[in-house]
Each structure stands twice: as C-alpha cells, then as structure tokens.
PDB file of N, CA and C in Angstrom:
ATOM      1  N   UNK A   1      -1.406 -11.429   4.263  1.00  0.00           N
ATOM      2  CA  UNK A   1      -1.597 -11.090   5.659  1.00  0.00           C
ATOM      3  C   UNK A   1      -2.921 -10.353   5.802  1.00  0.00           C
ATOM      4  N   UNK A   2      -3.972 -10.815   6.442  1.00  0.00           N
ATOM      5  CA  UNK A   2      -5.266 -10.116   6.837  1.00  0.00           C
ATOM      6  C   UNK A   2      -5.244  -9.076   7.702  1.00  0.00           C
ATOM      7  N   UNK A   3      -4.652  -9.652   9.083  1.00  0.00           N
ATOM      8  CA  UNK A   3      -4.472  -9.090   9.993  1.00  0.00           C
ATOM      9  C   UNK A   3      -3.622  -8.011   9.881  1.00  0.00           C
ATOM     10  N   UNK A   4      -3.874  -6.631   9.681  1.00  0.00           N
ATOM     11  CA  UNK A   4      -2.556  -5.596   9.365  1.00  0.00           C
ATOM     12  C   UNK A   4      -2.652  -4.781  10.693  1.00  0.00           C
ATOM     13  N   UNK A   5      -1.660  -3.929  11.020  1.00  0.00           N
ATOM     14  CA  UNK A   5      -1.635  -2.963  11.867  1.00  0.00           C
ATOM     15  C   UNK A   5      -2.530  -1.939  10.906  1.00  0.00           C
ATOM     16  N   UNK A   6      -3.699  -1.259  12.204  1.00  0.00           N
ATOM     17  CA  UNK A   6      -4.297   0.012  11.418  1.00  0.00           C
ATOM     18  C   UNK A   6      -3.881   1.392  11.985  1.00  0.00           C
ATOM     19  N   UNK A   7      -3.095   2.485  10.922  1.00  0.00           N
ATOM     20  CA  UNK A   7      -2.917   3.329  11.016  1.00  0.00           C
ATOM     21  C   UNK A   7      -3.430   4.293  10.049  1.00  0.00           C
ATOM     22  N   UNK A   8      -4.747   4.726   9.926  1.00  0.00           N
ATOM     23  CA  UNK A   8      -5.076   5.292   8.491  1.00  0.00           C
ATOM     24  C   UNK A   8      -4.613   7.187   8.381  1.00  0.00           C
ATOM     25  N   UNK A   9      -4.432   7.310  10.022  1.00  0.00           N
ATOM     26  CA  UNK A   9      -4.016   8.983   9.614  1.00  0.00           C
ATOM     27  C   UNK A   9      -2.888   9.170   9.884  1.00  0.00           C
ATOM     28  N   UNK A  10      -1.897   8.163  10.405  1.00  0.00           N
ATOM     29  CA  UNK A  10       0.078   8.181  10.315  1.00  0.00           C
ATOM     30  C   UNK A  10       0.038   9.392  10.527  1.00  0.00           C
ATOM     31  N   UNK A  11      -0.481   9.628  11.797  1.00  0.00           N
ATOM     32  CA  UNK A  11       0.158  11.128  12.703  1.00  0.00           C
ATOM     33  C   UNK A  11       0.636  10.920  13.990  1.00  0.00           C
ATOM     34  N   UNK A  12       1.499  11.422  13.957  1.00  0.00           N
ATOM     35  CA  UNK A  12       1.408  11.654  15.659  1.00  0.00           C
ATOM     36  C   UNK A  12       0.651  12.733  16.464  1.00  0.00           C
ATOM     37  N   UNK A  13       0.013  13.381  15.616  1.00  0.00           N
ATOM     38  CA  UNK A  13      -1.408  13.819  16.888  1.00  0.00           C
ATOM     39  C   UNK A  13      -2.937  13.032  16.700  1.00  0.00           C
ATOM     40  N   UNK A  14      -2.791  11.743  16.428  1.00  0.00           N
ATOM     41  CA  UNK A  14      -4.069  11.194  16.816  1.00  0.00           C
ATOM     42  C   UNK A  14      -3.620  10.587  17.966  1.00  0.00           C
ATOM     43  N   UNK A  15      -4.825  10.416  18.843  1.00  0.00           N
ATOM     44  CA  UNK A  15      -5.000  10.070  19.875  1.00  0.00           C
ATOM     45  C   UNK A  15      -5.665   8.861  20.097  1.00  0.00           C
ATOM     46  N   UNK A  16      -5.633   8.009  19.099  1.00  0.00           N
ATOM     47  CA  UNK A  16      -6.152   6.921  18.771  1.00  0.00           C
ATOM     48  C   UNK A  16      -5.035   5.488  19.203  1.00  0.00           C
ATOM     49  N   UNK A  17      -5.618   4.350  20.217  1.00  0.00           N
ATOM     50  CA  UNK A  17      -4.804   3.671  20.540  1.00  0.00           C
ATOM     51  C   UNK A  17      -4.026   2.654  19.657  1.00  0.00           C
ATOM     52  N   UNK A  18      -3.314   2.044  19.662  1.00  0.00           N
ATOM     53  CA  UNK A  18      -2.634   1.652  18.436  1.00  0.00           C
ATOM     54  C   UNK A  18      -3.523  -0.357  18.533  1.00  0.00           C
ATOM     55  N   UNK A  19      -3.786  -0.154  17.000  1.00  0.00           N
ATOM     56  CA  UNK A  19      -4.705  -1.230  16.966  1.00  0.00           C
ATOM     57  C   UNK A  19      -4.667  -2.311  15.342  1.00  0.00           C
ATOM     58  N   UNK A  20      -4.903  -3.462  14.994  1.00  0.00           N
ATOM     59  CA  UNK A  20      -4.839  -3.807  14.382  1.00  0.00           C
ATOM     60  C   UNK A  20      -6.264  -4.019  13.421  1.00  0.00           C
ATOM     61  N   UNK A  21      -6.640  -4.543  12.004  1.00  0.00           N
ATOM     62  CA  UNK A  21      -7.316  -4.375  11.391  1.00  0.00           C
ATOM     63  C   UNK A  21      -7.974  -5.731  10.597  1.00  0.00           C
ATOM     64  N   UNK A  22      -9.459  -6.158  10.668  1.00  0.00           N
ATOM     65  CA  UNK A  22      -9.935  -7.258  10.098  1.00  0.00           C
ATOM     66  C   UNK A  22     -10.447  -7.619   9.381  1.00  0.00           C
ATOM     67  N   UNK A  23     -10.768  -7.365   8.091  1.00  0.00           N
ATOM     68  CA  UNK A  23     -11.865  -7.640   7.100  1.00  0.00           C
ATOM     69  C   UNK A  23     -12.248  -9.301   6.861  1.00  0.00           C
ATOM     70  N   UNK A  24     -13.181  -9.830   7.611  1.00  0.00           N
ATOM     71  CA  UNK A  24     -13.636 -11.150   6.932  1.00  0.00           C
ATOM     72  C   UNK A  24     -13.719 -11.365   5.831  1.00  0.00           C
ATOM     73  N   UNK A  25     -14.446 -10.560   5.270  1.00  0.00           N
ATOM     74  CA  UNK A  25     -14.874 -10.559   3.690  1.00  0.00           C
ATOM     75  C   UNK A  25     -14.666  -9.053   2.502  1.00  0.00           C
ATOM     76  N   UNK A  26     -14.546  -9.185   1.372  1.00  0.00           N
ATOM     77  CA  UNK A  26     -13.989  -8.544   0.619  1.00  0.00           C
ATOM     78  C   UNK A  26     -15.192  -7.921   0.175  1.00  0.00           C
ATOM     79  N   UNK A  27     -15.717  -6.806   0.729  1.00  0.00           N
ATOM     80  CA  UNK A  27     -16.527  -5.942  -0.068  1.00  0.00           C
ATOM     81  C   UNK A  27     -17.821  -6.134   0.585  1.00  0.00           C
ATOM     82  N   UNK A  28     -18.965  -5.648  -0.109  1.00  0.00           N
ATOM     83  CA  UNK A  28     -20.381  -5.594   0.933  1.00  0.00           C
ATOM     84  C   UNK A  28     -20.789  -5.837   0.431  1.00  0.00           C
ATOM     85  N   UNK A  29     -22.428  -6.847   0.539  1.00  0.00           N
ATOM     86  CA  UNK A  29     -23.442  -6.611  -0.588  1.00  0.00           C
ATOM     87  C   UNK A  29     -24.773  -5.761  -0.426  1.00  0.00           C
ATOM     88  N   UNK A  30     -24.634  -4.957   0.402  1.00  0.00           N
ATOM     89  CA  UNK A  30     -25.739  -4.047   0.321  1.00  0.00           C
ATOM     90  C   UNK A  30     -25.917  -2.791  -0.316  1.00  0.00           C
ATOM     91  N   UNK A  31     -24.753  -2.171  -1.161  1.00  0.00           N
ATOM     92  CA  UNK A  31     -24.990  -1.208  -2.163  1.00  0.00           C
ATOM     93  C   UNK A  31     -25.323   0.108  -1.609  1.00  0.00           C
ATOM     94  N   UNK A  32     -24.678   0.377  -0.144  1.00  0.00           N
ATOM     95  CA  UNK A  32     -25.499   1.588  -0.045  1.00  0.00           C
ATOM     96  C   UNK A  32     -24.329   2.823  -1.291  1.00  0.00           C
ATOM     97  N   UNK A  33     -25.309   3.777  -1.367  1.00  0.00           N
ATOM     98  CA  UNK A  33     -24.646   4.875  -2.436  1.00  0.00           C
ATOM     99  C   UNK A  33     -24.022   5.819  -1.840  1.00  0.00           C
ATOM    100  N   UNK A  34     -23.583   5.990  -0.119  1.00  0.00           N
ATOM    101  CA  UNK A  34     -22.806   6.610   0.517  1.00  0.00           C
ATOM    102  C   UNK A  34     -21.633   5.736   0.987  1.00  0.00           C
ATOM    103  N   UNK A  35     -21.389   4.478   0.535  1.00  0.00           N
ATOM    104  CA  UNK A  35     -20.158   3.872   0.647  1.00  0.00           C
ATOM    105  C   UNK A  35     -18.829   4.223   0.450  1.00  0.00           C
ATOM    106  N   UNK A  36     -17.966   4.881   1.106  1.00  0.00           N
ATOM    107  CA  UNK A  36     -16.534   5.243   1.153  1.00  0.00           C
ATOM    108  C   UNK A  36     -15.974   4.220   0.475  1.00  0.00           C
ATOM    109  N   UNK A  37     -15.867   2.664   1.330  1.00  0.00           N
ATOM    110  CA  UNK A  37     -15.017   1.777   0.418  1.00  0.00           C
ATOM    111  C   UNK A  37     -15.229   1.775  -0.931  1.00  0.00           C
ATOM    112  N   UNK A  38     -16.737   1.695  -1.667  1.00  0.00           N
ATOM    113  CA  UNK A  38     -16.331   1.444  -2.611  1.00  0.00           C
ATOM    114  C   UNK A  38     -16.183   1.993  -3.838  1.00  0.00           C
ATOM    115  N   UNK A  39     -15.382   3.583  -3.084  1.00  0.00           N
ATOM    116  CA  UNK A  39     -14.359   4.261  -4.515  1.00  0.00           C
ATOM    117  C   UNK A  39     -12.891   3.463  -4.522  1.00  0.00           C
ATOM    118  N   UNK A  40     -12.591   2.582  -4.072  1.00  0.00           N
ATOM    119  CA  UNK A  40     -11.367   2.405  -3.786  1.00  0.00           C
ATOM    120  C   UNK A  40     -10.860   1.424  -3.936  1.00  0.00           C
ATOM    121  N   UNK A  41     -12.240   0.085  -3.901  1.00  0.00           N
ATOM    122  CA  UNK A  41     -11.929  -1.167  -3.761  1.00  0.00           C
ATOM    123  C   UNK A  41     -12.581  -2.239  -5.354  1.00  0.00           C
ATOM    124  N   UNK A  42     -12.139  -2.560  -5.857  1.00  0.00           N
ATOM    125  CA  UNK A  42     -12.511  -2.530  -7.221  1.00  0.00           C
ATOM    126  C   UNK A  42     -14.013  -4.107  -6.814  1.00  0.00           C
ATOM    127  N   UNK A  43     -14.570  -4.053  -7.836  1.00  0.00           N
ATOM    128  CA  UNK A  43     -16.193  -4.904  -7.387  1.00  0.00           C
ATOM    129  C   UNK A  43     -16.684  -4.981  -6.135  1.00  0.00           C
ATOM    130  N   UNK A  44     -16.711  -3.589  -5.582  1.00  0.00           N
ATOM    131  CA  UNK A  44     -16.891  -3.604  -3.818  1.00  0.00           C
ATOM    132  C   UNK A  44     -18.249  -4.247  -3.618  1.00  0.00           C
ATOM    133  N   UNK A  45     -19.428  -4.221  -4.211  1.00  0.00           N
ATOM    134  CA  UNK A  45     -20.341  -4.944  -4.044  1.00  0.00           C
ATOM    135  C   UNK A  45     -20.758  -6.345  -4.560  1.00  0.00           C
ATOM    136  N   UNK A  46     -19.533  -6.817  -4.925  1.00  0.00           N
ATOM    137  CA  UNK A  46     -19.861  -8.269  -4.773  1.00  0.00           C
ATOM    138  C   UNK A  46     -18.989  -8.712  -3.524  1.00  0.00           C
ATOM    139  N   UNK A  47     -19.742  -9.230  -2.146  1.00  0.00           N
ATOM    140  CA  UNK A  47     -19.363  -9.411  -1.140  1.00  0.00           C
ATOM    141  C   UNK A  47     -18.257 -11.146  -1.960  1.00  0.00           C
ATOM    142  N   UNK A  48     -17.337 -11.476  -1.352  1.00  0.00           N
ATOM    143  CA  UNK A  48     -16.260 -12.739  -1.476  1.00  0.00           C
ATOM    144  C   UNK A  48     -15.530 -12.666   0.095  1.00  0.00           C
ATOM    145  N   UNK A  49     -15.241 -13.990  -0.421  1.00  0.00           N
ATOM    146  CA  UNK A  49     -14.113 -14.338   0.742  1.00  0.00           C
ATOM    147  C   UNK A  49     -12.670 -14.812   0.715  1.00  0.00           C
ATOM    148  N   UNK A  50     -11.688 -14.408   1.233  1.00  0.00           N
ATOM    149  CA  UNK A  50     -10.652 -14.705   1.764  1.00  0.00           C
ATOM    150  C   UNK A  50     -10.021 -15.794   1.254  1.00  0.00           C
ATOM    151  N   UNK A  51      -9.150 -16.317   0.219  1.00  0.00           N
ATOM    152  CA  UNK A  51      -8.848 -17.594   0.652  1.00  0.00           C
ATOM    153  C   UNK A  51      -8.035 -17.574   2.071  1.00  0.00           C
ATOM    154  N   UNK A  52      -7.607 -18.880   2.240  1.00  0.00           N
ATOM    155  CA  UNK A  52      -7.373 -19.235   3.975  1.00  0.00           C
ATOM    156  C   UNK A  52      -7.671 -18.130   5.005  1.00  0.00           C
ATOM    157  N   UNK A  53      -8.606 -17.490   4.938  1.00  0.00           N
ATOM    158  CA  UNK A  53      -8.659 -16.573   5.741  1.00  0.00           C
ATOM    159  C   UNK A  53      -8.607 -17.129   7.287  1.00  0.00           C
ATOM    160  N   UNK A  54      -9.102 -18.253   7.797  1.00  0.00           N
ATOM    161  CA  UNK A  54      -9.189 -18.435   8.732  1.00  0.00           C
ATOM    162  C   UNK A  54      -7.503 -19.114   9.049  1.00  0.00           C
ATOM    163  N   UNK A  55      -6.719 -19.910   8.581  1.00  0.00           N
ATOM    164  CA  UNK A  55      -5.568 -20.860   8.837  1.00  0.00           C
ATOM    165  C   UNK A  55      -4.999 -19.392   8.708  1.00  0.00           C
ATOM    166  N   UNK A  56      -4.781 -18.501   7.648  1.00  0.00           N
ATOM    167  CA  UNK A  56      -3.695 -17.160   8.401  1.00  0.00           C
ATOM    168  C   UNK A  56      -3.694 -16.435   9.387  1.00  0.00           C
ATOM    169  N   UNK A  57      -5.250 -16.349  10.278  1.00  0.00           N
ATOM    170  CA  UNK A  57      -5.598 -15.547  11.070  1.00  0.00           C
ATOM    171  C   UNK A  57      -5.193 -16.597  12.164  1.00  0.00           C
ATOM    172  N   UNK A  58      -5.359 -17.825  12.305  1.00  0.00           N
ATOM    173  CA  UNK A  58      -4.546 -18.003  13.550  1.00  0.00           C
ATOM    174  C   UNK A  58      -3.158 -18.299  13.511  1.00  0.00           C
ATOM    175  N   UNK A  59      -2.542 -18.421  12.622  1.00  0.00           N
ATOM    176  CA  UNK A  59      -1.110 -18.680  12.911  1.00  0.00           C
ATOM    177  C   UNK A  59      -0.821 -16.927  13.132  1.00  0.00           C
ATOM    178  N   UNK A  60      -1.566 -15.789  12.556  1.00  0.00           N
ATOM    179  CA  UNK A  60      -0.742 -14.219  12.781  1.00  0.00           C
ATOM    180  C   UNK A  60      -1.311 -13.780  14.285  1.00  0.00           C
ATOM    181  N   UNK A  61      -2.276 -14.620  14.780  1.00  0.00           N
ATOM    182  CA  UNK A  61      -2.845 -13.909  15.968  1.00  0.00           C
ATOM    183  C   UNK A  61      -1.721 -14.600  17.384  1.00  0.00           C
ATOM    184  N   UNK A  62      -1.192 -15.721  16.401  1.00  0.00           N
ATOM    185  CA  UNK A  62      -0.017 -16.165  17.641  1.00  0.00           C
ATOM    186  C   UNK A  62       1.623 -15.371  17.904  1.00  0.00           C
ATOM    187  N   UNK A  63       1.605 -13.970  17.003  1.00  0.00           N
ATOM    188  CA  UNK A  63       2.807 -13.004  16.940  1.00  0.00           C
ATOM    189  C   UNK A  63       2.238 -11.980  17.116  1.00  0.00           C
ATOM    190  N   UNK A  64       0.741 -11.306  17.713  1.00  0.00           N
ATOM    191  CA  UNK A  64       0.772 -10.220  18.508  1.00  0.00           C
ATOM    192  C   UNK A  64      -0.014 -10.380  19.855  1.00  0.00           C
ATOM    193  N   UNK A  65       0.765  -9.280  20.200  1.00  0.00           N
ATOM    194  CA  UNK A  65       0.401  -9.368  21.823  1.00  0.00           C
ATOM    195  C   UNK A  65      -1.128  -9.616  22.169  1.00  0.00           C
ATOM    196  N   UNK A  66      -1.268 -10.454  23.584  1.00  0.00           N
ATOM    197  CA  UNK A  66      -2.289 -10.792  23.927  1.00  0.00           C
ATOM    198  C   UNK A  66      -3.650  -9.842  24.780  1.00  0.00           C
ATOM    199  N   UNK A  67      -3.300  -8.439  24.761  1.00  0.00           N
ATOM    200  CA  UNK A  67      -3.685  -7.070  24.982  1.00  0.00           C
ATOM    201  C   UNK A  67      -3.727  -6.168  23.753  1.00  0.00           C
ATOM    202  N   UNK A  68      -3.774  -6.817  22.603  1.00  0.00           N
ATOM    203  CA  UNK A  68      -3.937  -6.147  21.049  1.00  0.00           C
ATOM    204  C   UNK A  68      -5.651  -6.000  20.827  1.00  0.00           C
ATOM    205  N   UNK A  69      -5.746  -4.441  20.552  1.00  0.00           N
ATOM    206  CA  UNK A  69      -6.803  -4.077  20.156  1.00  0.00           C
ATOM    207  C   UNK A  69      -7.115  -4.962  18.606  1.00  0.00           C
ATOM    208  N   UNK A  70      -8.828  -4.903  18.013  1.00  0.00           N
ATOM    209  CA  UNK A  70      -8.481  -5.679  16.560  1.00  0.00           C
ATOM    210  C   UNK A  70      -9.948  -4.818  16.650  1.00  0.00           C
ATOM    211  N   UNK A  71      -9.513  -4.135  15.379  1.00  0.00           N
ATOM    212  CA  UNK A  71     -11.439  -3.303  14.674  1.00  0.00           C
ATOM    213  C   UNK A  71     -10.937  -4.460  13.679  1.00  0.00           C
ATOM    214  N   UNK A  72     -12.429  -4.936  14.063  1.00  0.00           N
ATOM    215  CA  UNK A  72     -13.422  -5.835  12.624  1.00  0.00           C
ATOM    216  C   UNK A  72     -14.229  -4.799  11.597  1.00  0.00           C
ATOM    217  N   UNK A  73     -13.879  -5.211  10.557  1.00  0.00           N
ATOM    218  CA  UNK A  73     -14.366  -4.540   9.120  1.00  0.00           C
ATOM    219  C   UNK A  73     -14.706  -3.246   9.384  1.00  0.00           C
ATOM    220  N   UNK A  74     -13.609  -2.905   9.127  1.00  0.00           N
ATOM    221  CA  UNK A  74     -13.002  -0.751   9.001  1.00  0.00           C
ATOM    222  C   UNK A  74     -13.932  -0.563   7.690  1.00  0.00           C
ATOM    223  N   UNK A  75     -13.984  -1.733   6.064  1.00  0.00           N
ATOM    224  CA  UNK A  75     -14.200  -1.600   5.403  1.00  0.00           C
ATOM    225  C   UNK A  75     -15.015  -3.061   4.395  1.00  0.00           C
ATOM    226  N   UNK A  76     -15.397  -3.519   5.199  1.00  0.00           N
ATOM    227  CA  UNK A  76     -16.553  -4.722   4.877  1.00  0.00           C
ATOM    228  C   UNK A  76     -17.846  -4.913   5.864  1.00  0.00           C
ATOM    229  N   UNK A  77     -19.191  -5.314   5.754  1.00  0.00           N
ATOM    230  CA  UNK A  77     -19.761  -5.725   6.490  1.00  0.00           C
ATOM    231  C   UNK A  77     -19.569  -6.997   6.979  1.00  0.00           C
ATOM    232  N   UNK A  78     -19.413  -6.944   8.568  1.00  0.00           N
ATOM    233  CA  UNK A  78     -19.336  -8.337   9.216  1.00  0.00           C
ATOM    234  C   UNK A  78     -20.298  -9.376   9.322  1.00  0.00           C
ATOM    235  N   UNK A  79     -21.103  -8.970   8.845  1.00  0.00           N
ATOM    236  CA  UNK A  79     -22.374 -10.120   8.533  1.00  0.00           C
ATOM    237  C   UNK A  79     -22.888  -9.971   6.957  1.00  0.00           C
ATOM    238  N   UNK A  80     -22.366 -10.081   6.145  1.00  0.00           N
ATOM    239  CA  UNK A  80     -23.270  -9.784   4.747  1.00  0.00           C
ATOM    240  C   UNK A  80     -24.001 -11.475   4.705  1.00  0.00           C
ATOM    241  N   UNK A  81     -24.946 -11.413   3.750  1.00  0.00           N
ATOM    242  CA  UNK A  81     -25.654 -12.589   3.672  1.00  0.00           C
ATOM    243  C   UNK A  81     -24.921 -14.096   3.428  1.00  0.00           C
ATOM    244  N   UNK A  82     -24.071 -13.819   3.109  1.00  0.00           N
ATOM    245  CA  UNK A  82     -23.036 -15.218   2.857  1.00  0.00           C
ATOM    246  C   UNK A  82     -22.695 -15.793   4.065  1.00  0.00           C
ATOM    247  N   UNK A  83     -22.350 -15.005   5.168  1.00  0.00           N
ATOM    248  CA  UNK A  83     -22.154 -15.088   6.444  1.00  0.00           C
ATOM    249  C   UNK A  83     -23.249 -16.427   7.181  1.00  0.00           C
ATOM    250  N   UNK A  84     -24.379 -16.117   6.679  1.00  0.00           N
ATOM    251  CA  UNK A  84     -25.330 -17.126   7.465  1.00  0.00           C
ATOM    252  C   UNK A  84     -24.903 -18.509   7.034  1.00  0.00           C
ATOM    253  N   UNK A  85     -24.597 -18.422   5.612  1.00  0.00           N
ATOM    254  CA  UNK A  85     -24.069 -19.867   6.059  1.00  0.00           C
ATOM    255  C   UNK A  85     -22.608 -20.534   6.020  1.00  0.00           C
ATOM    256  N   UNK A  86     -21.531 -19.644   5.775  1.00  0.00           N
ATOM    257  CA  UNK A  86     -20.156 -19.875   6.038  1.00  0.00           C
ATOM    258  C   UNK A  86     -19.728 -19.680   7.489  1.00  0.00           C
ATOM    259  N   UNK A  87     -19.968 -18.355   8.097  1.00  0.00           N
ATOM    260  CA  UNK A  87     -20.086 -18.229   9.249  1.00  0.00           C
ATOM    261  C   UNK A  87     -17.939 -17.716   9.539  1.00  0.00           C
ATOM    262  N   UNK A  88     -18.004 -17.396   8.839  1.00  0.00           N
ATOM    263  CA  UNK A  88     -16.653 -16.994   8.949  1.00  0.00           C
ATOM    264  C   UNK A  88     -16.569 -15.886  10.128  1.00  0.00           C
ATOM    265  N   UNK A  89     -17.066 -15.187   9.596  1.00  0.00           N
ATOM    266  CA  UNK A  89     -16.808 -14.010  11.314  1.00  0.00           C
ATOM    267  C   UNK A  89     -17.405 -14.777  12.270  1.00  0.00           C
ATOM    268  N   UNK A  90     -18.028 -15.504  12.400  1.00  0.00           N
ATOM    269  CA  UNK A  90     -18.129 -16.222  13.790  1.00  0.00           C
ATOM    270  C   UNK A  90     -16.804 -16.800  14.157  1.00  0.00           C
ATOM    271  N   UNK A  91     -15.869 -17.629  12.916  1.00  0.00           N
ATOM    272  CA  UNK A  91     -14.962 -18.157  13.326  1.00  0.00           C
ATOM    273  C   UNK A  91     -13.892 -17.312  13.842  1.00  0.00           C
ATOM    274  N   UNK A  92     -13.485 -15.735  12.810  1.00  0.00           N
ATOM    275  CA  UNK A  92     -12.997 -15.043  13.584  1.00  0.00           C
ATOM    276  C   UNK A  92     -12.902 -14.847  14.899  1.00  0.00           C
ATOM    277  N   UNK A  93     -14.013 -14.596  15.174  1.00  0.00           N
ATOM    278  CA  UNK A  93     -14.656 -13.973  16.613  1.00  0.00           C
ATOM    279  C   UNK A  93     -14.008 -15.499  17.702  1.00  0.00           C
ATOM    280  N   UNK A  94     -14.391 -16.088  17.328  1.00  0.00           N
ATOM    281  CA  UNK A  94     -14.147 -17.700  18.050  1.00  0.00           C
ATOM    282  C   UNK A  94     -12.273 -17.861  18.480  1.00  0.00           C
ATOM    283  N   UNK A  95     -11.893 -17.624  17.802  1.00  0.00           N
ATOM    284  CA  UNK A  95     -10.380 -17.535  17.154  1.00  0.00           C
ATOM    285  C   UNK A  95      -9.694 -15.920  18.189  1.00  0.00           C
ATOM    286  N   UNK A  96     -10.330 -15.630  18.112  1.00  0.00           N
ATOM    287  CA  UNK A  96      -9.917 -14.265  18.932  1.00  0.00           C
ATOM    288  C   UNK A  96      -9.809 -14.832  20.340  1.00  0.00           C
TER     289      UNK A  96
END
C-alpha cells in the first residue's frame, strides 16, 4: 500500500488536518548532508521506484474520500532525475 494515512505525531493536540501520504519514489538522489530521511531509510540515495506503483495508486485512490488531503513526498524528492524520463509523478498527479 503506497498510499498510507499520515499521522507522524499521533496526538491529539496537533492541529493538523487529517491527510494521507505519497512517495513516488524510494529515496533521493541529491545527497544533501542535512537529510532527515536518510537516517532511517536504508540506500536513501539511490533514488528507485515502486513496483506497480501506479496500478495500486489507482485502485486505493477509489476507497478514499473524494475531499482527501494527499502530501506528496513527506520523504522523497518528487522530481529526482529519473523522473524526466519515467514521469511517474506526473502520472500520480494525473491520477489524482
């Protein structure tokens, strides 16, 4: 499942609207050395992709509501260089 519900501080005093979560691609390739994700995410700088990322994202976008918030890449860049020619977050975006 790509599409997850995002709740990263599971409080009830954020004030944050309730929203779901997208990573096109698995990791970044730009290496910056203030990167959060990648203490966490194992070969964070070799940017990859998804298998079926696109065939799961529309069959899960047809079981939430049609007023559902969606943050794109909490923790990937949405354009890394692979992007120019797969074009996957375009398809996301298209698909939305």
């Amino acid at each position: 499942m790509y599409l997850r519900f995002f709740d990263p501080w599971k409080s009830k005093l954020c004030s944050c609207p309730s929203k779901y979560s997208l990573n096109p691609y698995t990791g970044c390739a730009h290496g910056c050395i203030y990167c959060y994700a990648s203490s966490y995410i194992k070969n964070f700088f070799n940017c990859r992709t998804k298998p079926n990322l696109l065939e799961d994202l529309k069959r899960q976008i047809k079981k939430i509501s049609k007023d559902s918030l969606i943050s794109l890449s909490n923790t990937s860049d949405p354009y890394p260089p692979i992007e120019k020619e797969l074009k996957i977050t375009r398809e996301c975006l298209k698909n939305f």
